[in-house]
Each structure stands twice: as structure tokens, then as C-alpha cells.
Protein backbone atom coordinates (compact mmCIF):
# COMPACT_ATOMS: atom_id res chain seq x y z
CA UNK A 1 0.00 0.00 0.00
CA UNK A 2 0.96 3.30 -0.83
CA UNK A 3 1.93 6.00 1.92
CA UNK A 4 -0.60 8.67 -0.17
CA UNK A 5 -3.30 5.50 0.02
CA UNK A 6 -2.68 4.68 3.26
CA UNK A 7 -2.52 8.72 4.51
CA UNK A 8 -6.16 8.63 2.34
CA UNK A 9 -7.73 5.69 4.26
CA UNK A 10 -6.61 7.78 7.72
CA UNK A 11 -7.65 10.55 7.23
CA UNK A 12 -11.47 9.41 6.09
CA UNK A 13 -11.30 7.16 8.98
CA UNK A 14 -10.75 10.35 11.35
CA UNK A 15 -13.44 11.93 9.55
CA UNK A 16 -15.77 9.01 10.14
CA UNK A 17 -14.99 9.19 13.81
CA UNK A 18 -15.67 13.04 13.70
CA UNK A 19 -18.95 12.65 11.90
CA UNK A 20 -20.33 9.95 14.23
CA UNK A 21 -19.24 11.70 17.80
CA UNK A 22 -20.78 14.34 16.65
CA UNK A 23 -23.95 13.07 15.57
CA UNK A 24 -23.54 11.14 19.08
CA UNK A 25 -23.15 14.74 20.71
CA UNK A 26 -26.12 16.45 19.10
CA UNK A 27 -28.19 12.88 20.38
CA UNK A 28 -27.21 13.44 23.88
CA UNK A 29 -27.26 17.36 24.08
CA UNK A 30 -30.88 17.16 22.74
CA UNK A 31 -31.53 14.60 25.23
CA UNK A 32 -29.91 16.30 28.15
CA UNK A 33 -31.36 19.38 27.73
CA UNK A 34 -35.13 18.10 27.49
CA UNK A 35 -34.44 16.22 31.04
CA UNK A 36 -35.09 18.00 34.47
CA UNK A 37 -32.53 17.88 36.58
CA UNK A 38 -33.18 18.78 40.68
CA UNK A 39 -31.14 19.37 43.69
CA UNK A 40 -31.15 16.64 46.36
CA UNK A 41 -30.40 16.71 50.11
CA UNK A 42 -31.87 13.87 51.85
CA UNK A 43 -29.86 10.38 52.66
CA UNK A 44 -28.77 8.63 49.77
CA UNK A 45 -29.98 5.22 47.65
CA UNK A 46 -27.66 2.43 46.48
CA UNK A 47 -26.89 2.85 43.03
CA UNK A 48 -25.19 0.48 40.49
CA UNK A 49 -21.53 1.95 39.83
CA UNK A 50 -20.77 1.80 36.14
CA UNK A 51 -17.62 -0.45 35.91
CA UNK A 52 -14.35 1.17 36.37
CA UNK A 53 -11.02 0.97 34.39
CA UNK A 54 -8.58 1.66 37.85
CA UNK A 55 -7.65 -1.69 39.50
CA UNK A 56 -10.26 -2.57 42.44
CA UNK A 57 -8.10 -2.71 45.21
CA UNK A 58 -6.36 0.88 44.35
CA UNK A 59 -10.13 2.25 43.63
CA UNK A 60 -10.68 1.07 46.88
CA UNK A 61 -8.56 2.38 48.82
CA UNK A 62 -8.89 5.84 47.13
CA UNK A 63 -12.62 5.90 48.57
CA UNK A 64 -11.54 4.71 51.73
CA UNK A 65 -8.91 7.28 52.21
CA UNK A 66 -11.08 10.18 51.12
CA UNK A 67 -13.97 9.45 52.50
CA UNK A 68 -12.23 10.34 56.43
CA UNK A 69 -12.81 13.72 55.05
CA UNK A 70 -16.27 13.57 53.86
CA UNK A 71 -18.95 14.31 56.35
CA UNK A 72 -22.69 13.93 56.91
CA UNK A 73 -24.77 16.72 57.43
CA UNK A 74 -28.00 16.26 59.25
CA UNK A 75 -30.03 19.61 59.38
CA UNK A 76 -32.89 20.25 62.03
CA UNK A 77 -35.89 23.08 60.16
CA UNK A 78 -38.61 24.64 61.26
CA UNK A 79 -40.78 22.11 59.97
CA UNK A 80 -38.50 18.85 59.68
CA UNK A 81 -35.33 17.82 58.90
CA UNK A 82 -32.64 17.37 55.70
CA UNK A 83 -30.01 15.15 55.51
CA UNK A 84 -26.74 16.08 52.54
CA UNK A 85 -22.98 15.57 52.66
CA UNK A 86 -19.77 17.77 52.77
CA UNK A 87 -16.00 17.76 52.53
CA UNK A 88 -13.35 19.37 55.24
CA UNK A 89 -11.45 21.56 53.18
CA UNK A 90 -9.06 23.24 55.67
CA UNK A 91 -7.60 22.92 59.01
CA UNK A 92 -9.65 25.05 60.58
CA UNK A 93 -12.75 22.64 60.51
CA UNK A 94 -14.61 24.07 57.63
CA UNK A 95 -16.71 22.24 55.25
CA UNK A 96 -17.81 23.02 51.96
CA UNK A 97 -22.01 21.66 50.75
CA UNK A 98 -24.19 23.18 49.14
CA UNK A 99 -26.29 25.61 49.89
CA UNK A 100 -29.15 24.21 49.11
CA UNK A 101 -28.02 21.40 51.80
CA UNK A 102 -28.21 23.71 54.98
CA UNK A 103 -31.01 26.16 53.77
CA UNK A 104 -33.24 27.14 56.32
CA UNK A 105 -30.76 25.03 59.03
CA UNK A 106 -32.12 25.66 63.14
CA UNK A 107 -29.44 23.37 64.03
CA UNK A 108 -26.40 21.69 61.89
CA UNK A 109 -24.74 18.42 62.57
CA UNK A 110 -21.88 16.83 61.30
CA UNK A 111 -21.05 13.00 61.24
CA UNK A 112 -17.76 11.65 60.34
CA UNK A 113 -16.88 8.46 58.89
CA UNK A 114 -15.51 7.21 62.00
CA UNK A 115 -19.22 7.71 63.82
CA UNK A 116 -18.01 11.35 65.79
CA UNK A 117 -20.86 13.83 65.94
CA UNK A 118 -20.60 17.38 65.91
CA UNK A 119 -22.21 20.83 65.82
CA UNK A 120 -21.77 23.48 63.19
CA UNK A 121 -22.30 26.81 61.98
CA UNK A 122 -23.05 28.74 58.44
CA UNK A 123 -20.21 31.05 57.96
CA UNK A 124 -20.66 31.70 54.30
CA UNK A 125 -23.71 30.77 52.28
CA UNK A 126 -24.42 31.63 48.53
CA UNK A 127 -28.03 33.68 47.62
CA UNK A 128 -27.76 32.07 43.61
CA UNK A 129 -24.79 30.08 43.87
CA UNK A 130 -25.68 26.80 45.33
CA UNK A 131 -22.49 26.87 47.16
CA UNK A 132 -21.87 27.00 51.84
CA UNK A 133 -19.51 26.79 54.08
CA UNK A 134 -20.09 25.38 57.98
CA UNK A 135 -17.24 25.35 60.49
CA UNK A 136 -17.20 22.72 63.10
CA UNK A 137 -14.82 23.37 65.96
CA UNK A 138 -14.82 19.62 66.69
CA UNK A 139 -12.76 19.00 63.22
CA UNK A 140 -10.35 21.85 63.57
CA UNK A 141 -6.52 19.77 63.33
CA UNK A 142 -8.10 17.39 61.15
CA UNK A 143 -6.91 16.49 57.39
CA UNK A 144 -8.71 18.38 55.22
CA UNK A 145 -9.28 16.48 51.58
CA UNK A 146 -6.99 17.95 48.33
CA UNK A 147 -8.77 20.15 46.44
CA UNK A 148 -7.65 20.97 43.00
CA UNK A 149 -7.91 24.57 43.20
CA UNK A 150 -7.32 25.55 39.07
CA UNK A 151 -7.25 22.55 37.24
CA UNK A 152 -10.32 22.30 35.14
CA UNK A 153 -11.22 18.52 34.64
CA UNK A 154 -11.69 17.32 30.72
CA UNK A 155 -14.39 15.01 28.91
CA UNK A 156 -13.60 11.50 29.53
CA UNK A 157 -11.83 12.00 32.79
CA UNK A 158 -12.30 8.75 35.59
CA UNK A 159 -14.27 9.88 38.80
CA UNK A 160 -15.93 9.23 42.22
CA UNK A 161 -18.98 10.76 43.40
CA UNK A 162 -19.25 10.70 47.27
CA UNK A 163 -21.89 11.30 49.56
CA UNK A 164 -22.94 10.77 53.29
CA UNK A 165 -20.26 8.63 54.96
CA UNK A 166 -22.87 6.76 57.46
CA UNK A 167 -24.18 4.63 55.15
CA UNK A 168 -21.48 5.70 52.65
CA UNK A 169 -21.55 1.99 51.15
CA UNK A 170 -24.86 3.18 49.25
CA UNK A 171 -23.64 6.76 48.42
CA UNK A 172 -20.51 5.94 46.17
CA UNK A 173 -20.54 5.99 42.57
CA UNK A 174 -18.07 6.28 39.61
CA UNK A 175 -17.88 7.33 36.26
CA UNK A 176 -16.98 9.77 34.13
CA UNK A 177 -16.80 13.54 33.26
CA UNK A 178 -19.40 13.15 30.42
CA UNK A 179 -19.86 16.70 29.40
CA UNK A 180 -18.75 20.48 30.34
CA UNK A 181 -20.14 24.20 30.77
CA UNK A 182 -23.71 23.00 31.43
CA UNK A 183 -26.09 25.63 32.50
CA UNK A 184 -29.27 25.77 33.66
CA UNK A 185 -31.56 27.31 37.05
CA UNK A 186 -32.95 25.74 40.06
CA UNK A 187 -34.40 28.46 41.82
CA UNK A 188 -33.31 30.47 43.42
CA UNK A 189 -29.92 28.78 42.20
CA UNK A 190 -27.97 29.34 39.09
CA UNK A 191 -25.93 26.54 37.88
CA UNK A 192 -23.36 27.97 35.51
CA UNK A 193 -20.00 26.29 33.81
CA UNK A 194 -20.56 22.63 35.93
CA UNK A 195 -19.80 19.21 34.90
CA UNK A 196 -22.01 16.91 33.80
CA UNK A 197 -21.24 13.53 35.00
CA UNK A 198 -22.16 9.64 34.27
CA UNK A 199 -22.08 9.16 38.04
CA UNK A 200 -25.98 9.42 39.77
CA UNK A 201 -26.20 12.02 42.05
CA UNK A 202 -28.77 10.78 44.48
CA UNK A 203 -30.45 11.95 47.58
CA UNK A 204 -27.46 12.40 49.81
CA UNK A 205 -24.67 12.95 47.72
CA UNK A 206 -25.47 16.91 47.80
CA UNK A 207 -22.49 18.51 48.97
CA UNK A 208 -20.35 16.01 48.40
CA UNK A 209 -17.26 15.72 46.70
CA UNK A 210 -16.47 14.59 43.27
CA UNK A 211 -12.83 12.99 43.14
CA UNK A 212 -10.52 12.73 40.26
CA UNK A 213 -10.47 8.60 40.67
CA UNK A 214 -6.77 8.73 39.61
CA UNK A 215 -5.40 11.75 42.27
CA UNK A 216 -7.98 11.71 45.07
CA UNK A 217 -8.79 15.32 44.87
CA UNK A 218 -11.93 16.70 44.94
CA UNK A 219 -12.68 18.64 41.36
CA UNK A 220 -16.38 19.71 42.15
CA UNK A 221 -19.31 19.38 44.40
CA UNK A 222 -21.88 17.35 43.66
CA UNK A 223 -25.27 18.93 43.23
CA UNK A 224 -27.83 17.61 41.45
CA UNK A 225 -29.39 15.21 39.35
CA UNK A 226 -31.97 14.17 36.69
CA UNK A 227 -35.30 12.99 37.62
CA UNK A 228 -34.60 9.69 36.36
CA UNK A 229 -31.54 9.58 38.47
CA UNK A 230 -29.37 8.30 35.19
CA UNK A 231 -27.17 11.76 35.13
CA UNK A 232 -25.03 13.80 37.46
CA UNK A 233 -24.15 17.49 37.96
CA UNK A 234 -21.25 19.10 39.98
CA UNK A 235 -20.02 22.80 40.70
CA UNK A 236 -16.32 22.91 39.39
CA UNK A 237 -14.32 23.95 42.33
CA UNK A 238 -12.17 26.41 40.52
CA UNK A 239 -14.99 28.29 39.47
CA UNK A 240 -16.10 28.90 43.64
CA UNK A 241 -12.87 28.86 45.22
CA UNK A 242 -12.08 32.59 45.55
CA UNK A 243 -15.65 33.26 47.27
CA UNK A 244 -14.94 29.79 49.54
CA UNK A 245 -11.76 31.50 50.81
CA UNK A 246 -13.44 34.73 51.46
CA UNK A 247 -16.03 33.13 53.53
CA UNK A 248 -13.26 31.02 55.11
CA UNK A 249 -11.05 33.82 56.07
CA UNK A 250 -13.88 35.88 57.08
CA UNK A 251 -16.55 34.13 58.15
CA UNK A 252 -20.29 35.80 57.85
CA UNK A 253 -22.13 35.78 60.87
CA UNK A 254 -25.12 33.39 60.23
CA UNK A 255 -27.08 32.71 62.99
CA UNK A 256 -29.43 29.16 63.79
CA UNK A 257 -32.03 29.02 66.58
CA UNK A 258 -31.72 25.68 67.93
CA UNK A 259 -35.27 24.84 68.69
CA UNK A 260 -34.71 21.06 67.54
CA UNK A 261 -33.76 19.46 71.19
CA UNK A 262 -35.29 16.27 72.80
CA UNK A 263 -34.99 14.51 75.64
CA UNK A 264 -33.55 11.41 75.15
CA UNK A 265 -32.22 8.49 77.07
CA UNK A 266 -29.43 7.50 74.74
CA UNK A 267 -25.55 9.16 74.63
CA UNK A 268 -25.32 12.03 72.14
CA UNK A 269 -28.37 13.02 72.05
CA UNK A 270 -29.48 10.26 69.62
CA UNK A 271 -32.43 7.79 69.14
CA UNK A 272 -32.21 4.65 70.05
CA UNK A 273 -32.65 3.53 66.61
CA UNK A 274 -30.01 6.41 65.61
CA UNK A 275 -27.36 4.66 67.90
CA UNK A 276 -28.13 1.07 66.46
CA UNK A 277 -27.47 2.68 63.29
CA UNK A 278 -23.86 4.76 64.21
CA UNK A 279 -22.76 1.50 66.29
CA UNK A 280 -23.38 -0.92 62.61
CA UNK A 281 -21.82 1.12 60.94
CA UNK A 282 -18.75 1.64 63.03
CA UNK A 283 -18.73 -2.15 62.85
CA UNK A 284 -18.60 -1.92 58.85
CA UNK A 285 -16.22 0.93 58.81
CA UNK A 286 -13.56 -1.45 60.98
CA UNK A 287 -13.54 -4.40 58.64
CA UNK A 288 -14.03 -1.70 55.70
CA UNK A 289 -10.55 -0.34 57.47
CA UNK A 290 -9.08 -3.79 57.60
CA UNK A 291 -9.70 -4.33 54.23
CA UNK A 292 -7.49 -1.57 52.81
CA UNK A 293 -4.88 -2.33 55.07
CA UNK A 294 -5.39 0.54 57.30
CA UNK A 295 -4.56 -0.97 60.42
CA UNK A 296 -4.10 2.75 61.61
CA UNK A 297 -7.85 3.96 61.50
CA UNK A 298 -8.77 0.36 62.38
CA UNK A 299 -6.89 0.29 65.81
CA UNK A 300 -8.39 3.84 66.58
CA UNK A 301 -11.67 2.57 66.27
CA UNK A 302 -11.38 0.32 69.87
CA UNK A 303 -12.06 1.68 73.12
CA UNK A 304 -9.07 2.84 75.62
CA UNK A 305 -9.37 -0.84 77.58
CA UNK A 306 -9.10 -2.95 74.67
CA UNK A 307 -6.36 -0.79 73.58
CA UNK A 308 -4.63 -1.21 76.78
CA UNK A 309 -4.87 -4.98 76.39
CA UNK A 310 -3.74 -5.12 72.80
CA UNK A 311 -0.62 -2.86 71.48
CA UNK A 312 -0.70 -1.80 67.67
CA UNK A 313 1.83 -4.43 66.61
CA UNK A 314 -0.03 -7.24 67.97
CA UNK A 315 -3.62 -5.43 66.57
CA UNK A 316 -1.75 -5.74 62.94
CA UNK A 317 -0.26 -8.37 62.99
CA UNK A 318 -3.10 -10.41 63.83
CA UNK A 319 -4.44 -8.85 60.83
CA UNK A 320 -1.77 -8.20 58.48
CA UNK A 321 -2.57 -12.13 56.04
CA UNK A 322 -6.61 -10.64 56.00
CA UNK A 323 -6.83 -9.69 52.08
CA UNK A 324 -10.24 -8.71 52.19
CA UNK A 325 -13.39 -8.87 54.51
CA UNK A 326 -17.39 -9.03 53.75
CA UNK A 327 -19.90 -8.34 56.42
CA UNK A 328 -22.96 -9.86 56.41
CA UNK A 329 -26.02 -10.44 59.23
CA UNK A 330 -25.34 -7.35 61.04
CA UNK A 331 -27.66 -6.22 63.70
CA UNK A 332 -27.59 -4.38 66.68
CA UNK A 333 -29.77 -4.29 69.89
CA UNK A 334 -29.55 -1.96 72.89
CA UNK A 335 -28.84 -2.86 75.98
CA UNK A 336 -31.19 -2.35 79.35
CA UNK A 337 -29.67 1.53 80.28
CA UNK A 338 -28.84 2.04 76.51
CA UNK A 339 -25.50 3.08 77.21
CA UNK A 340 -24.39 0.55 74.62
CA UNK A 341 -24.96 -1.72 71.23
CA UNK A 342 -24.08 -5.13 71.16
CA UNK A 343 -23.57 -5.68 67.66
CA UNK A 344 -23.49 -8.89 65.80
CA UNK A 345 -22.77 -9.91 62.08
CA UNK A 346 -21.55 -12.92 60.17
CA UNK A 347 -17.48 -12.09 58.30
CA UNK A 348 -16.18 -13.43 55.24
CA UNK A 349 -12.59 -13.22 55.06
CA UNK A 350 -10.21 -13.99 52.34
CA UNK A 351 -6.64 -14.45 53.88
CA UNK A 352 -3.15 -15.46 53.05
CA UNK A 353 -1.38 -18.61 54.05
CA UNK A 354 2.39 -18.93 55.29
CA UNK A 355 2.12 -20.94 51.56
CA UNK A 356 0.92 -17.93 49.86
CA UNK A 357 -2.07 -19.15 49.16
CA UNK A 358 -5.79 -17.73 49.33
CA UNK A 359 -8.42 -19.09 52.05
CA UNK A 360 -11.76 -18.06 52.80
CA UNK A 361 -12.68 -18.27 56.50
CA UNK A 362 -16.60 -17.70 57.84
CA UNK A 363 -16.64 -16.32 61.72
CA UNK A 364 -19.93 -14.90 63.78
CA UNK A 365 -18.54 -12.09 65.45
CA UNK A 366 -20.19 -9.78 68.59
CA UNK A 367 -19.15 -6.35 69.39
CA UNK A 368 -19.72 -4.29 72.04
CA UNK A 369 -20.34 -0.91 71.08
CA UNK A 370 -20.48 2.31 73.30
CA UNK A 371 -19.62 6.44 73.88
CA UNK A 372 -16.22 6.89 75.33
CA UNK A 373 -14.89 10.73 76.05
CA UNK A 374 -17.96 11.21 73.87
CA UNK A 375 -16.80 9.08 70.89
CA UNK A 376 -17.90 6.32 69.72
CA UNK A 377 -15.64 3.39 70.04
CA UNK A 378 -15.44 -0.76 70.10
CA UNK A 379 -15.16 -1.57 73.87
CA UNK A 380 -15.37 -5.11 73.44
CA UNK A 381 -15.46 -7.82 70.99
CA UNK A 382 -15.19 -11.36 69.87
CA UNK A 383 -15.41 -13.88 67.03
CA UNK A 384 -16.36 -17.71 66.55
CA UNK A 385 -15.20 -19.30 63.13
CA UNK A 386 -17.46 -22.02 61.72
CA UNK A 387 -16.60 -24.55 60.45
């Protein structure tokens, strides 16, 4: 073949490709734009994750190491309550949502992914942009996530949508940056210049960050979604970042009347059935820990006696052949002065053998779950492997 024939068959071969993802485009843009999209703020929905191209086990661990700096936020109003997400973005404890997400807030709380609770406070909230920032004292010291402050993410680009971390096993979803400079307006919100995304965004992901699957930075917040749930959209951080500083370094007094308190008989403030909740999940979060090899977060997760019992060496070590963990069966009752959960659940582990070889091991496990120095922590626990 000739190198004019073949130059000839390339180039109408590019053109072909041309022709057809543009025809593709006009498809989806006409599509897209005849959908209605809305904000969400409640407690999110499983969703099926489209498959990703990053190996499991480092898309894994990328969720599991962001997600310490993702945070629920539970808002009490006037006339009920809204659940959304955030993301720490500094030292100083402050969290970037949405707007939309604390609207309206009497009281704000914050729940991390390691089951801590704390109370926070508007210092910055946007009147079109659907964009807020809360401080919470309790987080100030903490890691705050990376956030890519200028670079603009690109059509194709691999990412994770996160959402509320209790429950965060239902509020994770990949995909990919499907299309740019969307506009359109949720009252009173304008949505200007955001990404358009083949990850859901579901009730509870509000707020939340959308990572760059390949650096772990946040790139956006997530904000809203189709009606039929198939579509994404998310606030490009670069495009807010100046006003989130501004807020940040001087905060706008935003007063909440907290006219949401209950008596209750369980620590924290919570319902009972709030506390069975926090105390699974701390349960999930441990083995979710041990999975990825943190054996850092994992060990901080038991109480002060246990700790006292057991050094860190010994706590990894005894862990260090487990190659990955699935909980099943988990339940959780209160006990008679419902100062604590006993927790039980069925684990599948895959672990190594001094052969190098892969076993699977079944064990009924029972935890003991409780408030210590007003954190939640594993006082007590112990496992039974069938047979």
C-alpha cells in the first residue's frame, strides 16, 4: 500500500470518527437538555456503579482514604429535617455543601466516617450560587481532603462521586466527566460552567465531593441530578474557590435558633434507633478499614481498655494475612440503660497462608459498642469461626 493511500484511508477514517461523535453529541445534548434535573439533600440510595477501568483494590482504597474527610450533614428546620454531605477543606474545621443542603438550618450536625458527631455553623452561604460553608470546631486539626484549586477537569476524565459517609456503602458511585459548561436554574440557584457527570447524584450525595479517581482530589461538588436519576451534575471547584476562601477567612455571621432538642435516654443526644445505626456502621467501617490495610484507622476505632490490652503491633499483625473482609447479618440491639450496642454480624474473610495461598474463613462475630470521652468506640469484641 501506498503511503498517499494509506494517509487517504486515515484521514477518512478520522473523519468518520468526527462525523459519528458528533452526531452522538447532538443525540445526547438534545436529550440532556429536554431532562429536568433537581437538587437533592436527603440520605442517599444504592446505586449500580458503572464499571471502572482503575484496579479494584487501588479504587478502593482511594474511597476509603477520602472518605475520612467527607462528612454527613443532618439539618434540624422549622418544619422537619434534611439530611446532605460535605467535605473538610481546611484545618480550621470548615466544610464546603451546598447551599441548598443547609437552607433554612435551626441546628447543623456533622457526622464523620468514624461515627463522631458534631455541631456546626453557616459562615458563608451563597443567595444564587448553590455553594456554603459550615465550620465545626470539633474537626479543627483534622486532614482536610486535596482540592484541586485551578485545574479544570476534561471530557472522559475517571471519577468518584461521594456522599454521606454513614451509610457511605450506598452513596458511592463512579464514572466519568461526560460533558462540560452545562447551565441551567434551580431556583433560586444558578448553575453555571458545571460538569455533567455519568455518576448518579442521588439523595445524599449533595455537597459532596467529586474525586478525580486517579489523584484523590476533589474537582467539584456534587449537586444535582436528573429525575430519572441516570445523570449527574457538579459545581467545578475552581470556578467557587475565591468566594470559599473569602467566607473562610472571614466568616459571615449566620445565625441558627436551635429549637430542635429532645430529651432522650441514649448518649449524644441520639435515638435509640439512631445509635443502632452509628454503632453498625462503626462495625462496617472497621472491617471496611481492615480491608485496605489501614490498620491505623482500624486500631483507633477500639475503646481505651481494649487498647490497653492489645498494642498496635499485635492489633496488625493479627491482621496483616486478612486480604479482604465481607460483612454480612449485622444487627444491633440496645442494651437495658442504653449506654451501649451489642452488635453482631456474620465475616467473610479472604486471607493469606504462610504458603501464599488464598483461604476463605466464615466467623460470627459480637461487638460491644459504646460512647467513650464522647466518641464512639469498640469496647469489646469477639469472634467464633465455623466450620
Amino acid at each position: 500500500m501506498s503511503k498517499k493511500l494509506a494517509l487517504l484511508l486515515s484521514l477518512a477514517s478520522s473523519l468518520f470518527i468526527l462525523i459519528g461523535g458528533g452526531a452522538a453529541f447532538y443525540f445526547l445534548h438534545d436529550y440532556y437538555s429536554n431532562t429536568t434535573v433537581e437538587a437533592t439533600s436527603s440520605l442517599g440510595e444504592k446505586t449500580n456503579a458503572p464499571e471502572s477501568q482503575k484496579n479494584d483494590s487501588d479504587l478502593k482504597s482511594v474511597i476509603h482514604e477520602t472518605q475520612k474527610s467527607v462528612v454527613q450533614i443532618e439539618v434540624a428546620l422549622k418544619d422537619g429535617t434534611s439530611s446532605g454531605s460535605g467535605f473538610l477543606y481546611n484545618a480550621n474545621g470548615d466544610v464546603i455543601t451546598n447551599a441548598h443542603v443547609v437552607e433554612g438550618a435551626q441546628k447543623i450536625t456533622v457526622k464523620t466516617s468514624d461515627a463522631k458527631q458534631f455541631e456546626a455553623q453557616i459562615i458563608g452561604m451563597g443567595d444564587t450560587i448553590d455553594v456554603a460553608v459550615i465550620r465545626v470546631p470539633g474537626l479543627e486539626g483534622n486532614d482536610p481532603l486535596p482540592v484541586a484549586e485551578e485545574r479544570m477537569a476534561e471530557v472522559g476524565d475517571d471519577i468518584i462521586a461521594l456522599g454521606s459517609p454513614l451509610g457511605l456503602q450506598n452513596t458511592v458511585t463512579t464514572g466519568i466527566v461526560s460533558s462540560l459548561d452545562r447551565e441551567f436554574i434551580l431556583e433560586p440557584y444558578r448553575y453555571e460552567h458545571i460538569y455533567q457527570i455519568s455518576a448518579p447524584i442521588t439523595k445524599g450525595n449533595s455537597g459532596g465531593p467529586l474525586i478525580d479517581a486517579n489523584t484523590g482530589e476533589a474537582i467539584a461538588i456534587n449537586s444535582a441530578g436528573t429525575d430519572s436519576g441516570a445523570i449527574g451534575f457538579s459545581i467545578p471547584l475552581p470556578n467557587v474557590i475565591e468566594q470559599i476562601k473569602n467566607w473562610s477567612d472571614d466568616p459571615v455571621k449566620i445565625t441558627v435558633d436551635d429549637e430542635s432538642k429532645e430529651e432522650v435516654s441514649t448518649p449524644q443526644g441520639l435515638t435509640g434507633e439512631d445509635f443502632k445505626n452509628n454503632a453498625t456502621y462503626l462495625i462496617g467501617y472497621f472491617y471496611e478499614s481492615l480491608s485496605t490495610q489501614d490498620y491505623v484507622t482500624g486500631y483507633s476505632l477500639l475503646g481505651s481498655r481494649w487498647q490497653s490490652e492489645m498494642l498496635y503491633e499485635d492489633f496488625r499483625s493479627g491482621y496483616i494475612h486478612t486480604l479482604d473482609v465481607e460483612v454480612s447479618n449485622m444487627t444491633g440491639s440496645l442494651n437495658q440503660t442504653n449506654d451501649q450496642v451489642k452488635v453482631t454480624a456474620t465475616i467473610k474473610a479472604q486471607e493469606r497462608t504462610e504458603d501464599k495461598k488464598t483461604t476463605t474463613s466464615l466467623y460470627n462475630v459480637t461487638y460491644q459498642v459504646g460512647y467513650e470521652n464522647d466518641q464512639l468506640k469498640i469496647l469489646s469484641g469477639k469472634a467464633e469461626k465455623l466450620k
